[in-house]
Protein backbone atom coordinates (compact mmCIF):
# COMPACT_ATOMS: atom_id res chain seq x y z
CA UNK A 1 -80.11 7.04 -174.70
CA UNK A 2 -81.43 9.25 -177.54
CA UNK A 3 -78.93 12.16 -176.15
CA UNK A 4 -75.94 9.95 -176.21
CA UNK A 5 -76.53 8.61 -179.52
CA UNK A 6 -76.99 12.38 -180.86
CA UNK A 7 -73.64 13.00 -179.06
CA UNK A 8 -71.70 10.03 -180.75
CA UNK A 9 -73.41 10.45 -184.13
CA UNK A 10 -72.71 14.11 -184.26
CA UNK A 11 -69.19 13.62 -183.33
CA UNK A 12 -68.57 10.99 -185.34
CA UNK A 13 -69.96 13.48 -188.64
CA UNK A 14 -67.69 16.62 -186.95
CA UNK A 15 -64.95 14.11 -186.63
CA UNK A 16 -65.54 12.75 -190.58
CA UNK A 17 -65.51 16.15 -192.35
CA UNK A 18 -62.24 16.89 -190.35
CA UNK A 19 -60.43 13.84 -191.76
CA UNK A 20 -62.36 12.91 -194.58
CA UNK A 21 -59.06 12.86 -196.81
CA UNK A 22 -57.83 10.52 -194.37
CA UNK A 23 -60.68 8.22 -194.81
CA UNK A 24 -60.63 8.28 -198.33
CA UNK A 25 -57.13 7.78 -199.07
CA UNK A 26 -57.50 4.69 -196.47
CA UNK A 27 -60.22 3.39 -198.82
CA UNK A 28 -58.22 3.66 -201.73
CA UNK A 29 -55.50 2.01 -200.54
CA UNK A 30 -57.53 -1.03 -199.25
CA UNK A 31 -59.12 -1.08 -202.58
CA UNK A 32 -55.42 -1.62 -204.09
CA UNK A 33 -54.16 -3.74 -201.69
CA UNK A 34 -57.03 -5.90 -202.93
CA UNK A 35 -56.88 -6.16 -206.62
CA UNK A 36 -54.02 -8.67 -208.33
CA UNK A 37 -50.66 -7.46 -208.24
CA UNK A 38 -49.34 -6.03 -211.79
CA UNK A 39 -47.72 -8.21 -214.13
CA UNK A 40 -43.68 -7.69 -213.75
CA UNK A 41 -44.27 -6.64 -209.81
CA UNK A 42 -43.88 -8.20 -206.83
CA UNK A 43 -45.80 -7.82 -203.97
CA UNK A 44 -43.57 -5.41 -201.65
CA UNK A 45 -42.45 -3.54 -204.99
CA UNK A 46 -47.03 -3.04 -205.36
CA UNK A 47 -47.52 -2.64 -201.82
CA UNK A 48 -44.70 0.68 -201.97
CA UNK A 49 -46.33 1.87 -204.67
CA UNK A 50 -49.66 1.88 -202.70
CA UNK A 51 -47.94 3.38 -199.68
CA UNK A 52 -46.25 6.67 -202.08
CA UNK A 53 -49.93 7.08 -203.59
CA UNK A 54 -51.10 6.95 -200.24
CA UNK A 55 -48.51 9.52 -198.56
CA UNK A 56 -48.98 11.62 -201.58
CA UNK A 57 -52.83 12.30 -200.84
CA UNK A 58 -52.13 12.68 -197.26
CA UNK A 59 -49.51 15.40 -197.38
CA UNK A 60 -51.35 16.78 -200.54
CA UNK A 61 -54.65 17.59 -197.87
CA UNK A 62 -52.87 17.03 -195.16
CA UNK A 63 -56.29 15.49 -193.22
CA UNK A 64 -53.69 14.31 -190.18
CA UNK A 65 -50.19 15.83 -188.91
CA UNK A 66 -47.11 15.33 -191.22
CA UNK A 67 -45.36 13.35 -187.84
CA UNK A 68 -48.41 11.59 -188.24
CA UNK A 69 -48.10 10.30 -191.88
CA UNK A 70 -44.31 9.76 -191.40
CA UNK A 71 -45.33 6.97 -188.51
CA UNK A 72 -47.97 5.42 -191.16
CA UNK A 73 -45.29 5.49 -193.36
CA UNK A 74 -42.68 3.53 -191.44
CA UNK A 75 -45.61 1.18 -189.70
CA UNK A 76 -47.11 0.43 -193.10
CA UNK A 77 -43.68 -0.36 -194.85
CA UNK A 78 -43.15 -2.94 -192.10
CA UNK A 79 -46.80 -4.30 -192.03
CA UNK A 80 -47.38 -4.70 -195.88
CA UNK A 81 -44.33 -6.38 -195.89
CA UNK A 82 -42.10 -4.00 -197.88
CA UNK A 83 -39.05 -3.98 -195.74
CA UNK A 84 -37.84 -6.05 -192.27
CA UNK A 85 -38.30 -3.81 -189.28
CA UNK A 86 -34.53 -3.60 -189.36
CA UNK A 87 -33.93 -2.74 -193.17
CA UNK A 88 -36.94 -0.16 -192.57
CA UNK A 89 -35.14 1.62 -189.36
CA UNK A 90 -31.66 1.32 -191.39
CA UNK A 91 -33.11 3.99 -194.42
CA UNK A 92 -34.75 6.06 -192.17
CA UNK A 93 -31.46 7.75 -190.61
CA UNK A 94 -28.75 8.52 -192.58
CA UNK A 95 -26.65 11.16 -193.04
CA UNK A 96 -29.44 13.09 -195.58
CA UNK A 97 -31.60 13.56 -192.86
CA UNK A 98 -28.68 14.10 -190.34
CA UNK A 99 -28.29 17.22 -192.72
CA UNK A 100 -31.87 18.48 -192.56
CA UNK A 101 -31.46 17.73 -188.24
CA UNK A 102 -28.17 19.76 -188.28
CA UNK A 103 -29.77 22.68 -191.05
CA UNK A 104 -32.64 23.88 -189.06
CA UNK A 105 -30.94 23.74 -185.64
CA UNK A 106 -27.88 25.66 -187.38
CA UNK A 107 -30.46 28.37 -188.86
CA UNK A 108 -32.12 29.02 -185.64
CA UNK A 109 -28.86 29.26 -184.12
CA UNK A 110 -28.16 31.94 -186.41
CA UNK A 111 -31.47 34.11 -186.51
CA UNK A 112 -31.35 34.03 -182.74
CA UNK A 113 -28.08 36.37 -183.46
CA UNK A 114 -30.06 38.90 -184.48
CA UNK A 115 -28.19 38.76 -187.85
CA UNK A 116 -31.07 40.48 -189.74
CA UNK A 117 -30.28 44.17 -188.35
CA UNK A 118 -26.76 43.78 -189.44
CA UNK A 119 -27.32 42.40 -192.80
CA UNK A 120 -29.72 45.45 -193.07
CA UNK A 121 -27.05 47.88 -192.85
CA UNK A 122 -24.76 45.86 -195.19
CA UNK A 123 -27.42 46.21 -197.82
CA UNK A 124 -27.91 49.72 -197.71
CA UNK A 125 -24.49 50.64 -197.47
CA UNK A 126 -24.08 48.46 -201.23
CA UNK A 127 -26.82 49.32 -202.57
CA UNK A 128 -28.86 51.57 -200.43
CA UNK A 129 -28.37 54.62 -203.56
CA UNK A 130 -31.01 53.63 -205.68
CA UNK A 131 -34.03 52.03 -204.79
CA UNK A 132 -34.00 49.30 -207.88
CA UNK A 133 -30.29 48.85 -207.08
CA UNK A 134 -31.57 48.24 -203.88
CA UNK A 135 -34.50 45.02 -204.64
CA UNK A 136 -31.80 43.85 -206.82
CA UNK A 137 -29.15 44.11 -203.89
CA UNK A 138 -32.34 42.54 -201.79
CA UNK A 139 -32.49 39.37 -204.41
CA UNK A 140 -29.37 38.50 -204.95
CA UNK A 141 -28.02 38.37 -200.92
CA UNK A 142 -30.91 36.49 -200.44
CA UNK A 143 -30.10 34.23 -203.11
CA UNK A 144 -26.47 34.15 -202.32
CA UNK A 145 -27.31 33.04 -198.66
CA UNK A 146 -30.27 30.72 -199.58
CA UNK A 147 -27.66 28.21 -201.38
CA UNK A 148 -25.35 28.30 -198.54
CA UNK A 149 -27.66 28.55 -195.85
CA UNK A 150 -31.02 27.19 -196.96
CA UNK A 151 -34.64 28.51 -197.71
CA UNK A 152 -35.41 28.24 -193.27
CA UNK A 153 -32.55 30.36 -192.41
CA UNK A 154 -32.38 32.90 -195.27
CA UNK A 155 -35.89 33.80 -195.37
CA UNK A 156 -36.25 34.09 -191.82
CA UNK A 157 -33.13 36.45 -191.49
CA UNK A 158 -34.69 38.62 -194.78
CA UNK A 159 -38.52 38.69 -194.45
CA UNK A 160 -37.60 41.24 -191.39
CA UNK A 161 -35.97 43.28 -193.36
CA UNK A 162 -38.17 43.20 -196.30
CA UNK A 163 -41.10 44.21 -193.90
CA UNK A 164 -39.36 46.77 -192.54
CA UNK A 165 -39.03 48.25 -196.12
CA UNK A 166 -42.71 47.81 -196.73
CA UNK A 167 -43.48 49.73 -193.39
CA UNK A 168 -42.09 52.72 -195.06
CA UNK A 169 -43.85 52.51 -198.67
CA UNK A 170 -46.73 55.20 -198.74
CA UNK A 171 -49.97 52.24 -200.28
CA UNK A 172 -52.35 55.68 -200.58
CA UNK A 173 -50.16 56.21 -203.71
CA UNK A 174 -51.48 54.43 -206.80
CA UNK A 175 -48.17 52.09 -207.02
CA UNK A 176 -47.96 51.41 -203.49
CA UNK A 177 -49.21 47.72 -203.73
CA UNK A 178 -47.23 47.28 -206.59
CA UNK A 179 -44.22 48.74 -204.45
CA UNK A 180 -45.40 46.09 -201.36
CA UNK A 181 -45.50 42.95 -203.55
CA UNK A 182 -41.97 43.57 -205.20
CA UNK A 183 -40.73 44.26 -202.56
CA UNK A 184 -42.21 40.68 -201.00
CA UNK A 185 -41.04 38.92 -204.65
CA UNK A 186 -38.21 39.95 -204.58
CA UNK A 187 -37.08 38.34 -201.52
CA UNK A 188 -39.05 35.63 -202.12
CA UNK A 189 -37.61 34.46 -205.89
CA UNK A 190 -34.23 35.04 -204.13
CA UNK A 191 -34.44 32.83 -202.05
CA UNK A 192 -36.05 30.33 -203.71
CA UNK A 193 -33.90 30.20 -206.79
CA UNK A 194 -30.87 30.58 -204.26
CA UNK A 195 -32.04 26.93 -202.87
CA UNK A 196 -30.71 25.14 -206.08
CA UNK A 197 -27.17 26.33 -206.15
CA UNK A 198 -25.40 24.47 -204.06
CA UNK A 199 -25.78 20.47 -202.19
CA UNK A 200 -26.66 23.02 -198.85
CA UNK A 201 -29.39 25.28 -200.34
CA UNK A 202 -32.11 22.58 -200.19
CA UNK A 203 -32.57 18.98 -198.40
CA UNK A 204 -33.39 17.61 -202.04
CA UNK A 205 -30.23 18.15 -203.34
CA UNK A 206 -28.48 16.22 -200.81
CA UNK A 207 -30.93 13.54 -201.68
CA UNK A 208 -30.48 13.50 -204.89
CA UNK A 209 -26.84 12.99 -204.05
CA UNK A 210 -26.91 10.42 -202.11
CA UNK A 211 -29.17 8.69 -204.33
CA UNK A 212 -26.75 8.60 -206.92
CA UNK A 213 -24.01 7.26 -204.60
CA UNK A 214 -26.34 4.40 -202.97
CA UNK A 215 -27.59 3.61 -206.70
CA UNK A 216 -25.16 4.31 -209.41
CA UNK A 217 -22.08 4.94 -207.41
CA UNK A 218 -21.62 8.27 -209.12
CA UNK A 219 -19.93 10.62 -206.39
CA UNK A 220 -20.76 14.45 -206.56
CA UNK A 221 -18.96 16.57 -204.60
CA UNK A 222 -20.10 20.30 -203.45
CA UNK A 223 -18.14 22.08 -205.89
CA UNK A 224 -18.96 20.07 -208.97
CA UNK A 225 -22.95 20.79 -207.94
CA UNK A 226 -22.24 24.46 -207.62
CA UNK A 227 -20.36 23.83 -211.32
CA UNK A 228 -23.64 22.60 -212.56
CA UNK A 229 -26.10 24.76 -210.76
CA UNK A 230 -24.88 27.89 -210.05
CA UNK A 231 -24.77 29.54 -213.53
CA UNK A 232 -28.66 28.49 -213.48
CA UNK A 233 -29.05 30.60 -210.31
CA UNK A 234 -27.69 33.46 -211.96
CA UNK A 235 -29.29 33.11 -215.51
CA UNK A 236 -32.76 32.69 -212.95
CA UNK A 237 -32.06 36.45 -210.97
CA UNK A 238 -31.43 38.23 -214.16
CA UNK A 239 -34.93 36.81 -215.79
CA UNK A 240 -36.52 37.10 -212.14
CA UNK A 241 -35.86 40.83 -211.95
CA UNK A 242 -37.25 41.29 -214.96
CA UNK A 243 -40.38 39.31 -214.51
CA UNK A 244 -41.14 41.11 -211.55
CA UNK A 245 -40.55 44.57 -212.94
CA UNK A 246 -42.59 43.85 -215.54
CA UNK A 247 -45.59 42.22 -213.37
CA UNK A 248 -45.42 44.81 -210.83
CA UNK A 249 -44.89 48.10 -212.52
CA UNK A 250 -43.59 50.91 -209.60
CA UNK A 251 -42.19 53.92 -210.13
CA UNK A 252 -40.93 53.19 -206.21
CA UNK A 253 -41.60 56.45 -204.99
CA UNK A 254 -43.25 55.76 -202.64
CA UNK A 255 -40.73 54.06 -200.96
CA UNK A 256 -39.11 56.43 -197.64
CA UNK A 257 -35.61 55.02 -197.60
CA UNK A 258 -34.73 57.59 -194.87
CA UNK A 259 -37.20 56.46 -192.96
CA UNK A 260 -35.87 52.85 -193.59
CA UNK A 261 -32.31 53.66 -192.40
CA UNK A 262 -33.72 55.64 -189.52
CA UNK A 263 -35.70 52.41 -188.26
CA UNK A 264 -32.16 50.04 -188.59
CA UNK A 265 -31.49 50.08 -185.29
CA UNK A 266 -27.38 50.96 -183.51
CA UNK A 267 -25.68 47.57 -182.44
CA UNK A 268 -23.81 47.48 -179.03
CA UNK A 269 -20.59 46.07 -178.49
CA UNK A 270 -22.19 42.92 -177.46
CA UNK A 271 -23.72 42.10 -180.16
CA UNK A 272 -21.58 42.87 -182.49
CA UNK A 273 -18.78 40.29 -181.00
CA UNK A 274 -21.82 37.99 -181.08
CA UNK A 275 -22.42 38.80 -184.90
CA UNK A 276 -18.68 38.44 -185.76
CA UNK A 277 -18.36 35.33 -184.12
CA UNK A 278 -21.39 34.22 -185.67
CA UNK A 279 -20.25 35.27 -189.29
CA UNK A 280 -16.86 33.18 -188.19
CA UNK A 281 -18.96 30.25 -187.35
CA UNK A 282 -21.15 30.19 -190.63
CA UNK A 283 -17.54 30.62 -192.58
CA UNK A 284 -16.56 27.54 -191.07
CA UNK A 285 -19.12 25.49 -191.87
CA UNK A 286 -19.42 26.75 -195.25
CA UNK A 287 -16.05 25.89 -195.55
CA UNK A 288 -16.28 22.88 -194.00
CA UNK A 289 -19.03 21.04 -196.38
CA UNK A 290 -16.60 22.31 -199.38
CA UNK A 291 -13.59 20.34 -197.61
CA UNK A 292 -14.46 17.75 -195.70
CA UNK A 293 -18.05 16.57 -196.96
CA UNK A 294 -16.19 13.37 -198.19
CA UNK A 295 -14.72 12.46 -195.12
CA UNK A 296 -17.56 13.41 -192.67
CA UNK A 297 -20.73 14.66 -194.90
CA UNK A 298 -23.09 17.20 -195.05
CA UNK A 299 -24.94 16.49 -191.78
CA UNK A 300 -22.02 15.74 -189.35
CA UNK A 301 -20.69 19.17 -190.28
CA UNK A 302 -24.33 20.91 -189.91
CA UNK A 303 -24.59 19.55 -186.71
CA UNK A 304 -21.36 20.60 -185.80
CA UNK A 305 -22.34 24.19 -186.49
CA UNK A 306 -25.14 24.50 -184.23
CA UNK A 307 -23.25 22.10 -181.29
CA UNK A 308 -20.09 24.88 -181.38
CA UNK A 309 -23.39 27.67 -181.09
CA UNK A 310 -24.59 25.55 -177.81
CA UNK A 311 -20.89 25.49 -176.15
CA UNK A 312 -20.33 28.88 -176.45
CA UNK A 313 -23.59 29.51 -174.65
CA UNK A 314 -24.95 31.49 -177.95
CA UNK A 315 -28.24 29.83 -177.92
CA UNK A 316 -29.61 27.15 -175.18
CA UNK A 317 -30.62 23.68 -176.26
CA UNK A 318 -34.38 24.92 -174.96
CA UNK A 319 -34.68 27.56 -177.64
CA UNK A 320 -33.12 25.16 -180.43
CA UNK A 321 -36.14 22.51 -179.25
CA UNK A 322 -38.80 24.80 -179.12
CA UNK A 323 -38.37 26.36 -182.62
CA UNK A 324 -37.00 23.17 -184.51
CA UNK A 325 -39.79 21.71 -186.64
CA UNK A 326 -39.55 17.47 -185.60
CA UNK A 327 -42.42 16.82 -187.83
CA UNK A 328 -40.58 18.15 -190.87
CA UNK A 329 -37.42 15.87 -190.04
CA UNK A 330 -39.59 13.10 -189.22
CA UNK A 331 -41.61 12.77 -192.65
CA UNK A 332 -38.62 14.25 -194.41
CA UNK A 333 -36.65 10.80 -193.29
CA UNK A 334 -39.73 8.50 -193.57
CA UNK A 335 -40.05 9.68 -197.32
CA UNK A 336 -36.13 8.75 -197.62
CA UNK A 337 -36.76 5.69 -196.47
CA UNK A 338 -39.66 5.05 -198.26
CA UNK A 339 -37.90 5.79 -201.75
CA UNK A 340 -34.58 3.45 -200.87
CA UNK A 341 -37.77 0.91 -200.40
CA UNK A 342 -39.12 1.86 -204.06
CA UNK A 343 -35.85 1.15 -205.50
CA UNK A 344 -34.68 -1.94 -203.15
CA UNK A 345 -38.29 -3.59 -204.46
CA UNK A 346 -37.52 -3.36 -208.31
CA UNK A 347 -40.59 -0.57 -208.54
CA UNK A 348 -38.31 2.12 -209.67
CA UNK A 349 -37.53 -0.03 -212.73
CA UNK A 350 -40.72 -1.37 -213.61
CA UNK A 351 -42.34 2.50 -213.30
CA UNK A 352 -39.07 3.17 -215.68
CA UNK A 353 -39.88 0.38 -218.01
CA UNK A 354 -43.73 1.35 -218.01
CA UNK A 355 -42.35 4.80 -219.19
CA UNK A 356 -40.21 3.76 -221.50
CA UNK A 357 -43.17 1.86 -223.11
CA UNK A 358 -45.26 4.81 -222.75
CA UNK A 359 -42.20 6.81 -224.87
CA UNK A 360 -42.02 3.75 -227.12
CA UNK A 361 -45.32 5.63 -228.58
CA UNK A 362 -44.28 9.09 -229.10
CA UNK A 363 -42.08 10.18 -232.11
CA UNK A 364 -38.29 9.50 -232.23
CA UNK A 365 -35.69 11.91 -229.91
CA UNK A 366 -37.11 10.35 -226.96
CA UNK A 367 -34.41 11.45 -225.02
CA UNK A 368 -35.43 15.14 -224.93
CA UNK A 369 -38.67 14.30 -224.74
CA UNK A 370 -38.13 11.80 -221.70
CA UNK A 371 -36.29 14.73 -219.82
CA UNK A 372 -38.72 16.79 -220.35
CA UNK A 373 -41.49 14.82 -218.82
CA UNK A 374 -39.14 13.98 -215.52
CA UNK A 375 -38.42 17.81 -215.48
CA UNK A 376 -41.87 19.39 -215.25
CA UNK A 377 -43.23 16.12 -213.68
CA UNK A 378 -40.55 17.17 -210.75
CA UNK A 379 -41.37 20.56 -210.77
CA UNK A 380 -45.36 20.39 -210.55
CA UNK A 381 -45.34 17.08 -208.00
CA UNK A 382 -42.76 19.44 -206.17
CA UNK A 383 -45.17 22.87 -205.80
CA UNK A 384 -48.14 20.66 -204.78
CA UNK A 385 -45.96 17.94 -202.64
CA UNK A 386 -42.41 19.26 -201.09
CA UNK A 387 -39.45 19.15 -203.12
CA UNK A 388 -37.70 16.64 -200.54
CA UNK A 389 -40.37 14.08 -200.90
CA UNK A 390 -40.76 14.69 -204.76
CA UNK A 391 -36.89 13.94 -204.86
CA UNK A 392 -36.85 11.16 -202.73
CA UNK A 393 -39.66 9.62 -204.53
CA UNK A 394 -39.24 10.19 -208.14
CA UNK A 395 -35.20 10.58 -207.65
CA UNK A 396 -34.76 6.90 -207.81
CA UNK A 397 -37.06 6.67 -211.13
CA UNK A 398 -34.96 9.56 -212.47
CA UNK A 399 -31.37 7.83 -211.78
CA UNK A 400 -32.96 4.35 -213.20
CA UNK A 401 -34.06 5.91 -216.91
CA UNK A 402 -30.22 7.12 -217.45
CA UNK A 403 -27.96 5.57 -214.84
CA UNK A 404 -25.06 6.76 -216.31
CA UNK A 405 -25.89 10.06 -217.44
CA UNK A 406 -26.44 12.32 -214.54
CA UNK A 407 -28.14 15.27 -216.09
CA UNK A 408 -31.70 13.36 -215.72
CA UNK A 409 -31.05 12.91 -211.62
CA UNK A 410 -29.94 16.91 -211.29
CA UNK A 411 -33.10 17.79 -213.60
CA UNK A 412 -35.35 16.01 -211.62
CA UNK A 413 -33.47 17.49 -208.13
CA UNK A 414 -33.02 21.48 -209.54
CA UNK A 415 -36.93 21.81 -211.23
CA UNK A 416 -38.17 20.22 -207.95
CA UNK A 417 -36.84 23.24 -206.87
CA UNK A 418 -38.67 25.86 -208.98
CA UNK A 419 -41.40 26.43 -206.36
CA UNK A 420 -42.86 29.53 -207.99
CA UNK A 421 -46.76 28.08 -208.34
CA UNK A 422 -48.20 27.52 -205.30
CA UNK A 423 -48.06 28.78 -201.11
CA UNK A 424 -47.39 25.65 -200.01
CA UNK A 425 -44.43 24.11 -202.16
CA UNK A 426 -41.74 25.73 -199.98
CA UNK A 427 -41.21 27.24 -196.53
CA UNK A 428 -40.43 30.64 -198.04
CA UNK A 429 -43.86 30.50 -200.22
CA UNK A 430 -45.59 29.62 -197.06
CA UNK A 431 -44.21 32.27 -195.02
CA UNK A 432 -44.09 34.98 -197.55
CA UNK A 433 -48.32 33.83 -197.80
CA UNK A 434 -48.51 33.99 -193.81
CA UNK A 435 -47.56 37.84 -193.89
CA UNK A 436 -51.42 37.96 -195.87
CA UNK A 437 -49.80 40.27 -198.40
CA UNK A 438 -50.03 37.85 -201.21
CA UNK A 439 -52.92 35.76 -202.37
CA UNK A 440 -52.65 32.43 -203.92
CA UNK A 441 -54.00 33.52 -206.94
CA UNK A 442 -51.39 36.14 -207.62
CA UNK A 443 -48.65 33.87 -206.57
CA UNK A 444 -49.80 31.03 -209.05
CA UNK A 445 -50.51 34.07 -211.86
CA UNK A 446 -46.59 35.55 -211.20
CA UNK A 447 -45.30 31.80 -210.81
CA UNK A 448 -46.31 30.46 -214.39
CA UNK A 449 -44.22 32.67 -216.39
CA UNK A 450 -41.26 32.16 -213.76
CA UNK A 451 -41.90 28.49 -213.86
CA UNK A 452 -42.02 27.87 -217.39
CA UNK A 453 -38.85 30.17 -218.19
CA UNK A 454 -36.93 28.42 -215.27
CA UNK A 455 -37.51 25.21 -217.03
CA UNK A 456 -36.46 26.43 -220.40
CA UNK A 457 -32.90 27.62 -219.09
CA UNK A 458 -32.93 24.14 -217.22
CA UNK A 459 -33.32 22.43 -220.57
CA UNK A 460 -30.69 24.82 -222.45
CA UNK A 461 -27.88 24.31 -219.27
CA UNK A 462 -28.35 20.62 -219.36
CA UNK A 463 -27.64 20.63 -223.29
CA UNK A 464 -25.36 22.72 -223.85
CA UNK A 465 -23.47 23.83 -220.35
CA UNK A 466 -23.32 20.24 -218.60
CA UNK A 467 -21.53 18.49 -221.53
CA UNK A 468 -18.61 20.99 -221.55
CA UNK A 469 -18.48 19.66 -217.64
């Protein structure tokens, strides 16, 4: 008896330090549910704001799965009494998360090409003659391809090459490191400032888009993002170079690009009618969400993409399962539905008028002053969240405080988007931190600087660009 209890007790203690987030964001919550509801709330409009706090701490220290949390999400919206079962199963698919679905199956598609060699040689053959020429040539393809592609696809198709580089830098000299970890930035802060440029780049953009259709019937198409973005891209590489040079002083050296060139492997007919009709395929898609996104959207097309990759018998449907990331797209479309909930309930409005009271107290120009607080509020919630669930959450608080003026809904989407402080704000971040190359520390002490200049140009754009729009 004594041995059993010592069994049950100790696994109950193993099991408590394992998911002790868990427990205490389920305390919280039942502490919540419990006191009155605010004055100018109802109860489903308190009882979503309870479930975003609670989803918030749970992806924060992720104590269980994210598949996990995006079924508590759903269940809890339905229990609490948010939403009918039907209205709740409604906002969870739509064609936002259709276009996540149809992105990562469409950039697996494409790095199972073996697309990496062959943008390898493109590189170097542009700006393979000098070795800055060549990080620069190294950011901006990455960034290029990041808003058309997305952060999954690009970074997986680069961080190959990149390492590849890095195999050939001699660290025994005293700028070797320095050498590594520009190399790593460089296609890193491509890639992530490449997210923001176009409605493609990112799954928060297309949020934020549809958000604005669903709640202020304000249609924007993927040009007139790329209108409003894209000079912010390039404004970001120029100051990104820069920032990076300056962090990371190499005289580069060190860096064997013969040896490089020698290690890009020959291409056999094969696969080069593979890589063609691949580059045909990704034109057509491109081309596609610039054409037709009005008639069939974003998602329809993505999927479209990777379905014509299946029928040609370019990839099976096993690799495409095995590789495709279901938790992602399952908490990715419970947080959608979770912020159409937020909005539906009236607590969108009453977290805008409690904000507007709070801005009631600081000194007149509120405007500026109310952007900036939904910009940075984006951008940090976004580097210790995900930018998708920041947008989805604090996108319908950002469309309420200026329905008409759309400059405070593509803030809020674009500095979501600045994921330059911490590892786990992005899937590049995360997988440039998984090569162990980079420490937290140095990504959050290189991140600051880019984070607080990306905001600044964010803030000048919106000014003095997006009126001339």
């Amino acid at each position: 008896m004594n041995e059993s209890y010592k069994v049950i007790s100790s696994s109950i203690l193993f099991w408590f330090s394992q998911k002790k987030w868990f427990v205490y964001s389920v305390i919280i919550s039942i502490f919540l549910l419990n006191l009155s509801t605010p004055v100018g709330l109802t109860v489903p409009a308190y009882h979503s704001l309870i479930i975003l706090l609670l989803v918030f701490m749970l992806v924060t220290f992720e104590p269980i799965p994210f598949p996990a949390i995006a079924l508590l999400t759903l269940v809890l919206q339905v229990v609490l009494g948010v939403a009918p079962p039907d209205v709740v199963a409604s906002s969870f698919m739509n064609d936002a998360v259709l276009f996540v679905m149809g992105s990562l199956m469409f950039a697996i598609a494409i790095v199972h090409q073996g697309l990496d060699i062959r943008l390898a040689k493109l590189i170097i053959k542009i700006f393979g003659k000098s070795k800055r020429m060549f990080l620069a040539g190294l950011m901006t393809i990455s960034a290029i391809l990041s808003s058309f592609l997305g952060e999954h696809t690009v970074i997986a198709i680069m961080l190959p090459i990149g390492l590849s580089v890095i195999r050939n830098i001699d660290t025994q000299q005293a700028d070797g490191k320095n050498a590594v970890l520009l190399t790593l930035f460089s296609i890193a802060y491509g890639t992530i400032i490449g997210s923001i440029g176009t409605p493609s780049g990112g799954a928060r953009n297309v949020i934020m888009i549809n958000y604005l259709q669903e709640f202020s019937n304000v249609s924007i198409d993927y040009w007139k993002w790329m209108k409003h973005a894209y000079p912010i891209l390039i404004i970001q590489l120029v100051v990104a170079y820069f920032v990076l040079q300056f962090t990371f002083p190499s005289s580069l050296n060190n860096i064997k690009m013969r040896g490089f060139k020698k290690n890009v492997g020959k291409t056999d007919v094969k696969k080069n009618i593979n890589h063609l009709f691949s580059c045909l395929i990704i034109i057509g898609i491109v081309s596609s969400w610039f054409a037709f996104n009005d008639i069939y959207g974003l998602g329809i097309i993505a999927l479209a993409g990777a379905l014509t990759f299946m029928i040609f018998g370019m990839i099976s449907w096993e690799e495409i399962n095995k590789n495709t990331n279901w938790g992602v797209i399952l908490l990715f479309a419970a947080t959608i539905s979770l912020g159409f909930q937020i909005n539906e309930t009236g607590a969108s409005s009453w977290l805008v008028l409690k904000f507007n009271e709070l801005l009631a107290t600081l000194p007149s120009n509120s405007m500026n002053i109310s952007w900036s607080i939904m910009a940075v509020l984006s951008g940090l919630t976004a580097n210790f969240f995900t930018s998708s669930a920041t947008v989805s959450l604090i996108g319908p608080m950002a469309i309420e405080l200026h329905p008409t003026d759309i400059s405070f809904a593509l803030s809020s989407a674009i500095a979501s988007g600045f994921s330059f402080l911490t590892v786990i704000s992005s899937p590049t971040a995360m997988i440039i931190y998984s090569t162990g190359l980079v420490s937290t520390k140095m990504f959050f002490r290189v991140g600051i600087l880019m984070f607080i200049i990306s905001i600044i140009i964010l803030y000048l754009m919106s000014q003095f660009y997006w009126v001339t729009l």
